[in-house]
Protein backbone atom coordinates (compact mmCIF):
# COMPACT_ATOMS: atom_id res chain seq x y z
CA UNK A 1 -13.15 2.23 -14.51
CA UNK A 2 -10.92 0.41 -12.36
CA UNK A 3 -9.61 2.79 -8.83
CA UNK A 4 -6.09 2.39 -7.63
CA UNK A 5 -4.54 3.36 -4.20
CA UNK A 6 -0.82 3.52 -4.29
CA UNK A 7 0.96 3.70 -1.18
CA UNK A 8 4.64 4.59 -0.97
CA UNK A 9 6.65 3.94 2.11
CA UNK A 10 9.48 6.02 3.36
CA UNK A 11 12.33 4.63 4.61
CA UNK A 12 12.31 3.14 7.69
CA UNK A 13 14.75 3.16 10.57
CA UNK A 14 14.96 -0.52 10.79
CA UNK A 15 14.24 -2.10 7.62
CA UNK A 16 14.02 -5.56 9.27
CA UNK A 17 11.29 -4.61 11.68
CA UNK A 18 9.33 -3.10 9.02
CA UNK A 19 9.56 -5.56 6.25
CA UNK A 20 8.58 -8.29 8.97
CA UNK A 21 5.30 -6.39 10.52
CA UNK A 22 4.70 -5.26 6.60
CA UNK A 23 4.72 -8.88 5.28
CA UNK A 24 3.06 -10.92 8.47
CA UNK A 25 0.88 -7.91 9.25
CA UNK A 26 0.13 -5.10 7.50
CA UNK A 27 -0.29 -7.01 3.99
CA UNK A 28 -2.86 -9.97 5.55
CA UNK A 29 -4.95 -6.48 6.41
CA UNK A 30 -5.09 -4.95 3.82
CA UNK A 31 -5.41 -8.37 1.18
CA UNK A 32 -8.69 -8.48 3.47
CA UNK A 33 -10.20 -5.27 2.27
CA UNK A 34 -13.67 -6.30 0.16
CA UNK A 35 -13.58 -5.44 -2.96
CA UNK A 36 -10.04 -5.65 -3.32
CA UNK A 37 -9.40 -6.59 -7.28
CA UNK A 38 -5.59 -6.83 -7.55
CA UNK A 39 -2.61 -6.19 -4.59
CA UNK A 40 0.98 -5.79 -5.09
CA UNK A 41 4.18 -5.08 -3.71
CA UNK A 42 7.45 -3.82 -4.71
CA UNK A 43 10.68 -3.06 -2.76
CA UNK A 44 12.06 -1.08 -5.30
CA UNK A 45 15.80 -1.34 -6.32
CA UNK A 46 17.84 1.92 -7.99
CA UNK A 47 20.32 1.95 -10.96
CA UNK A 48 23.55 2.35 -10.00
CA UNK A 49 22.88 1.00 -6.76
CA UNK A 50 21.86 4.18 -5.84
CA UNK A 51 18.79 4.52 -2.93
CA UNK A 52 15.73 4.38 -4.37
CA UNK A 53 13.49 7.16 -2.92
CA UNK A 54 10.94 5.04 -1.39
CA UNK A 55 11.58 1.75 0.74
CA UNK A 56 8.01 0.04 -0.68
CA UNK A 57 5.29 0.63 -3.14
CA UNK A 58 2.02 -0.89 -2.77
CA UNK A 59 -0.79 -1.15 -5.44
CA UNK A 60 -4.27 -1.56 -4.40
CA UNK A 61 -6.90 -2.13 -7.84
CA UNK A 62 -10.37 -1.64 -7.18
CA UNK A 63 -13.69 -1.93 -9.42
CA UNK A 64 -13.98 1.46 -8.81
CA UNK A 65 -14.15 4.69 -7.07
CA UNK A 66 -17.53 3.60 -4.80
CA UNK A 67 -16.17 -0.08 -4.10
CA UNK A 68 -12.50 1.69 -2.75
CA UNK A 69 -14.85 4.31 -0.11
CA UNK A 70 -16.55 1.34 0.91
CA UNK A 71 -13.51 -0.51 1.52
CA UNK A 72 -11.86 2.41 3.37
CA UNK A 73 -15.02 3.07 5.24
CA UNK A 74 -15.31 -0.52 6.60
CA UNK A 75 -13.91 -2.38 9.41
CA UNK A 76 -11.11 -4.00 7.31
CA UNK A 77 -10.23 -0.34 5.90
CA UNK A 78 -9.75 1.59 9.23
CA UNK A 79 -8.20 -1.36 10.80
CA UNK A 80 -5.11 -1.13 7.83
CA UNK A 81 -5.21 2.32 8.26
CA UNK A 82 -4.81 2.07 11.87
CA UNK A 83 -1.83 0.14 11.60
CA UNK A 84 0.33 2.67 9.52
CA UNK A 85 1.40 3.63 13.02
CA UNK A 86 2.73 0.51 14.06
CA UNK A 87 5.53 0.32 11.61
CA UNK A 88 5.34 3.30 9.68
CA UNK A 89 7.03 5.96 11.44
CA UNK A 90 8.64 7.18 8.54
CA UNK A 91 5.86 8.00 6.97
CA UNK A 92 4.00 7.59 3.93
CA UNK A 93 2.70 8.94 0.41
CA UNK A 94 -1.06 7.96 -0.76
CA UNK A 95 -2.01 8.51 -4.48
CA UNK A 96 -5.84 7.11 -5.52
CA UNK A 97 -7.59 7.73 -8.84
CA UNK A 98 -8.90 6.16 -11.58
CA UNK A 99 -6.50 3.61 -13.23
CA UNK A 100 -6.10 2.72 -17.12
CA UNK A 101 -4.06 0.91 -19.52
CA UNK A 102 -1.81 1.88 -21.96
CA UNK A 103 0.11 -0.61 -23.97
C-alpha cells in the first residue's frame, strides 16, 4: 500500500524568501529522495479570501512504509530534513501513513 508524507508549512515571515529557497531548494531535495513515487505542491488559497491556515502543503507518495524509512534514513532524506531550518522558521506539521483511494 502506497505511504504518504504530508508536510504543512506555517506561515512564514517573508513569503518571498521562502517560496524562493522552497522552489530552487528545498523541492530539488526532496524530488531527489529514492523511491519517491509521486511529489506535489500546493499554496493553498481560502474562500472568502480569508488566510488559509497553512502557507504550503507538500505530498510525498511512496511504494510503501519500508521504501519512505529508507528514503528518510539516506543521504538525500537527512539532507531535506536538514534544510527545514533554512527557511522554515515558522515551523512545520508532518503527517505519514498509509495512503488509499476513494472515488
Amino acid at each position: 500500500m502506497a505511504y504518504q508524507l504530508i508536510v504543512l508549512y506555517h506561515h512564514p515571515e517573508s513569503t518571498e524568501a521562502f517560496d524562493k529557497h522552497y522552489d530552487e531548494t528545498h523541492a530539488p531535495l526532496a524530488a531527489r529522495l529514492p523511491g519517491l513515487r509521486a511529489y506535489s505542491v500546493m499554496r493553498p488559497v481560502a474562500p472568502r479570501g480569508d488566510r488559509p491556515a497553512y502557507h504550503l502543503a507538500a505530498v510525498l507518495t511512496f511504494d510503501d512504509e519500508n521504501a519512505f524509512n529508507a528514503a528518510m534514513a539516506g543521504e538525500e532524506g537527512r539532507a531535506a530534513v536538514a534544510d527545514l531550518a533554512n527557511f522554515a522558521g515558522a515551523g512545520t506539521t508532518m503527517l505519514t501513513g498509509p495512503a488509499g483511494l476513494i472515488v
